[in-house]
Protein backbone atom coordinates (compact mmCIF):
# COMPACT_ATOMS: atom_id res chain seq x y z
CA UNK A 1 -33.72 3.57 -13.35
CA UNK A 2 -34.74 7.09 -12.80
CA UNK A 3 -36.47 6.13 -9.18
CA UNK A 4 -33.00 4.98 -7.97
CA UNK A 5 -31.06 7.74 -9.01
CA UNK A 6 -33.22 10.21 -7.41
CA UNK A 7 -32.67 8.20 -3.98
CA UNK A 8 -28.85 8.27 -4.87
CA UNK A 9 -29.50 12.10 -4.71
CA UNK A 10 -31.58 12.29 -2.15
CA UNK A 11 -28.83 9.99 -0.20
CA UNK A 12 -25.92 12.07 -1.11
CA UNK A 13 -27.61 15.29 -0.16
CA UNK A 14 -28.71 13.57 2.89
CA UNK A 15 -25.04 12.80 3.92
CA UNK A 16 -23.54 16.13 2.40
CA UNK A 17 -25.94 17.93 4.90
CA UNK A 18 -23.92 16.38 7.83
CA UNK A 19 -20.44 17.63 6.71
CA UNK A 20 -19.38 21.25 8.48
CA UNK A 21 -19.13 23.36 5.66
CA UNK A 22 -20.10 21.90 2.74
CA UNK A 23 -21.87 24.63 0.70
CA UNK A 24 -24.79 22.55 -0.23
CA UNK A 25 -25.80 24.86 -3.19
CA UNK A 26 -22.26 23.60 -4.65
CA UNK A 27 -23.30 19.91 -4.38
CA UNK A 28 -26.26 20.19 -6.35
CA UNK A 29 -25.97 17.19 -9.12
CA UNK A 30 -29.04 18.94 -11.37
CA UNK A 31 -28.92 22.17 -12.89
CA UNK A 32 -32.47 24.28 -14.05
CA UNK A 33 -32.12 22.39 -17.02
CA UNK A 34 -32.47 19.11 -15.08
CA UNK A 35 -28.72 18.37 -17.08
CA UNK A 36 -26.26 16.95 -14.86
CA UNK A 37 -23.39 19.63 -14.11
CA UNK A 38 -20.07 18.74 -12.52
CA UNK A 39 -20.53 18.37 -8.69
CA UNK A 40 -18.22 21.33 -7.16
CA UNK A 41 -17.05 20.82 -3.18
CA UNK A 42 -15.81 23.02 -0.33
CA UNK A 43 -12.50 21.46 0.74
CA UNK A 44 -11.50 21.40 4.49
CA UNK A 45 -7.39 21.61 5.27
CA UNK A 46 -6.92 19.78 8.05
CA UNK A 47 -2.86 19.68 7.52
CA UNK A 48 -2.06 21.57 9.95
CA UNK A 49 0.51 22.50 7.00
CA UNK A 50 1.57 26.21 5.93
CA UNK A 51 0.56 27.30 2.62
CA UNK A 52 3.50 28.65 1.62
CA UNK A 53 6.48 27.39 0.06
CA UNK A 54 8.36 25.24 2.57
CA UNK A 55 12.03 26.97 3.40
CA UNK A 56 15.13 24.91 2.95
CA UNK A 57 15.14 23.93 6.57
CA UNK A 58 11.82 22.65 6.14
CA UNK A 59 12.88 20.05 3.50
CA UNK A 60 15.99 19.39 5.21
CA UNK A 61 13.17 17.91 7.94
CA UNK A 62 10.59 16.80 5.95
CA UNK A 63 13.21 14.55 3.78
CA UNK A 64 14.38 12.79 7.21
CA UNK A 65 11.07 12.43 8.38
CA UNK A 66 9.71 11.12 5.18
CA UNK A 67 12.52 8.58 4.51
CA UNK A 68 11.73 7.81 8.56
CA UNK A 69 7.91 7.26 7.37
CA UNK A 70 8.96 5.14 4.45
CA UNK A 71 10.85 2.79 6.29
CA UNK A 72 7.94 2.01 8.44
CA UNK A 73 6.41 0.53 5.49
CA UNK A 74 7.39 -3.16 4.96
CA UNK A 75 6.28 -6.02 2.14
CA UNK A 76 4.25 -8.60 4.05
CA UNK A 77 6.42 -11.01 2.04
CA UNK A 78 9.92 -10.27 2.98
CA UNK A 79 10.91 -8.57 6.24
CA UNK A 80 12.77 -5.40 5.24
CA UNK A 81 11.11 -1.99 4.74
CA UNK A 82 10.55 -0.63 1.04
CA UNK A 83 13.17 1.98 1.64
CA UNK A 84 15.54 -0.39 1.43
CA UNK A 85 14.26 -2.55 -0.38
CA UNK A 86 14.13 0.26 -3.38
CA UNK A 87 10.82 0.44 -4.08
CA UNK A 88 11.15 4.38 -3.92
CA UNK A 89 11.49 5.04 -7.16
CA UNK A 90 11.40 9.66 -6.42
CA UNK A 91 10.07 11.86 -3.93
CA UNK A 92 9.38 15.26 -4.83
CA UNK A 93 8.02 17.91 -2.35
CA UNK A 94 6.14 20.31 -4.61
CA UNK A 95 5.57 24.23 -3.44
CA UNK A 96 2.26 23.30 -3.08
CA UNK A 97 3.53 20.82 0.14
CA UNK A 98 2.36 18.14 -1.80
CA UNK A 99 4.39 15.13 -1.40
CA UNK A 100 4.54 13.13 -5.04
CA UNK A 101 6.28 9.56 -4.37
CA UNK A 102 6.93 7.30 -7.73
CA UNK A 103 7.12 3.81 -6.19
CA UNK A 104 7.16 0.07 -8.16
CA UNK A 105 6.95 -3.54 -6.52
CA UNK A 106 9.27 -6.42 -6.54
CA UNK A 107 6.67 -8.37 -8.94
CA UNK A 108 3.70 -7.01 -11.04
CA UNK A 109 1.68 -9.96 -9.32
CA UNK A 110 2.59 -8.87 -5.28
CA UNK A 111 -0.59 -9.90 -3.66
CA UNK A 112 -0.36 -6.49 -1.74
CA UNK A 113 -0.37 -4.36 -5.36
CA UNK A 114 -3.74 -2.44 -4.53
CA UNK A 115 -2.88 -1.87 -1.03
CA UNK A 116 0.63 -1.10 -0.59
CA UNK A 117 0.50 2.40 -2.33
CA UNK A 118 -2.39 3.50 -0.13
CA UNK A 119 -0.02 2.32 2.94
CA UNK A 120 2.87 4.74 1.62
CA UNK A 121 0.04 7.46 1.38
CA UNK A 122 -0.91 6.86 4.89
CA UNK A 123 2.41 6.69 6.24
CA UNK A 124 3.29 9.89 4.60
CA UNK A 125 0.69 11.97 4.94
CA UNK A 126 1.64 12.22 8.37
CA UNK A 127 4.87 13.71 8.00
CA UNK A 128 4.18 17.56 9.45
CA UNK A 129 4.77 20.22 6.32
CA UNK A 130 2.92 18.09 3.68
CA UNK A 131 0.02 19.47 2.81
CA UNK A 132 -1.08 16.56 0.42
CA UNK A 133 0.53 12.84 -0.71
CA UNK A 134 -0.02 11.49 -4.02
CA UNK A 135 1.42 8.03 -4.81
CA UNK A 136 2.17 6.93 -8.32
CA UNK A 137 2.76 2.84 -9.21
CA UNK A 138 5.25 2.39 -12.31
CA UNK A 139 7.20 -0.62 -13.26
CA UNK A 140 9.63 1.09 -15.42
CA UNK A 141 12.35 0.29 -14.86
CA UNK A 142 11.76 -3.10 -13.80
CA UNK A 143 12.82 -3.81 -9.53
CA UNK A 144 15.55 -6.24 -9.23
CA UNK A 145 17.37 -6.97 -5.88
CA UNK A 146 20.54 -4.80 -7.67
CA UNK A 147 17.92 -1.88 -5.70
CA UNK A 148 18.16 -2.87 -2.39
CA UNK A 149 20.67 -1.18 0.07
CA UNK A 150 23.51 -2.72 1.62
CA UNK A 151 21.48 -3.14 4.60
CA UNK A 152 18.65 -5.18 2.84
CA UNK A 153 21.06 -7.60 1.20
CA UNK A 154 22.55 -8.16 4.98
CA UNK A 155 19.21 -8.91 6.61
CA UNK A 156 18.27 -11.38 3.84
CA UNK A 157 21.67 -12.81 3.44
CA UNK A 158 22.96 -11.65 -0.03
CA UNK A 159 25.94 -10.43 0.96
């Protein structure tokens, strides 16, 4: 057992000492001691985002171009985008410029549950301004079709 977690290490170190900037001493998994210690990294920004506080005018923006993001997201199973759908549960931009978006499904069982949230993420995280996009799943309150926009109902004909 020992044998092949040395050549995890010796992996990992072999494919930290390709990133730019990793401080290496950081990454080391083995202390004096030989105890494992918590595995500290160098992060690299690549945002593009200021670090301060975004200004009024900035969320004014970064609200249009999220919702504009969002709605380039769409179930597999039904042919309207989650915006309208109302699978956007909250959006919060933090001062941080991270983006935190509480989203559900239209079933528990939607064959696209482990993938969907990582396609809001990456639909997001473009958006210029956010630093960061974290996605949170809830099912409370339960979706029902009572969620969907005007719009929505119209393109699946429920009005």
């Amino acid at each position: 057992m020992d044998d092949i977690t040395d050549r995890q290490r010796q992996a990992e170190a072999m494919a930290n000492a390709q990133i730019p900037g990793l401080d290496s001493q950081k990454v080391t998994p083995e202390n004096a001691s030989g105890q494992v210690v918590s595995k500290s990294r160098d992060t690299i920004d690549v945002s593009g985002a200021p670090t301060e506080p975004p200004t009024d005018a900035e969320i004014e923006q970064i609200t249009t171009d999220v919702i504009g993001q969002l709605k380039s997201v769409y179930d597999p199973e039904i042919p309207v985008d989650i915006y309208e759908l109302g699978l956007i549960y909250k959006v919060e931009l933090e001062d941080d410029r991270t983006l935190k978006v509480d989203m559900t499904l239209t079933a528990p069982g939607c064959p696209v549950a482990g993938e969907m949230p990582e396609w809001v993420r990456e639909a997001c995280e473009v958006v210029a301004g956010v630093r960061r996009v974290e996605v949170s799943m809830t099912f409370d309150p339960p979706w029902t079709p009572d969620r969907m926009s005007d719009e929505a109902k119209l393109e699946l004909n429920m009005l």
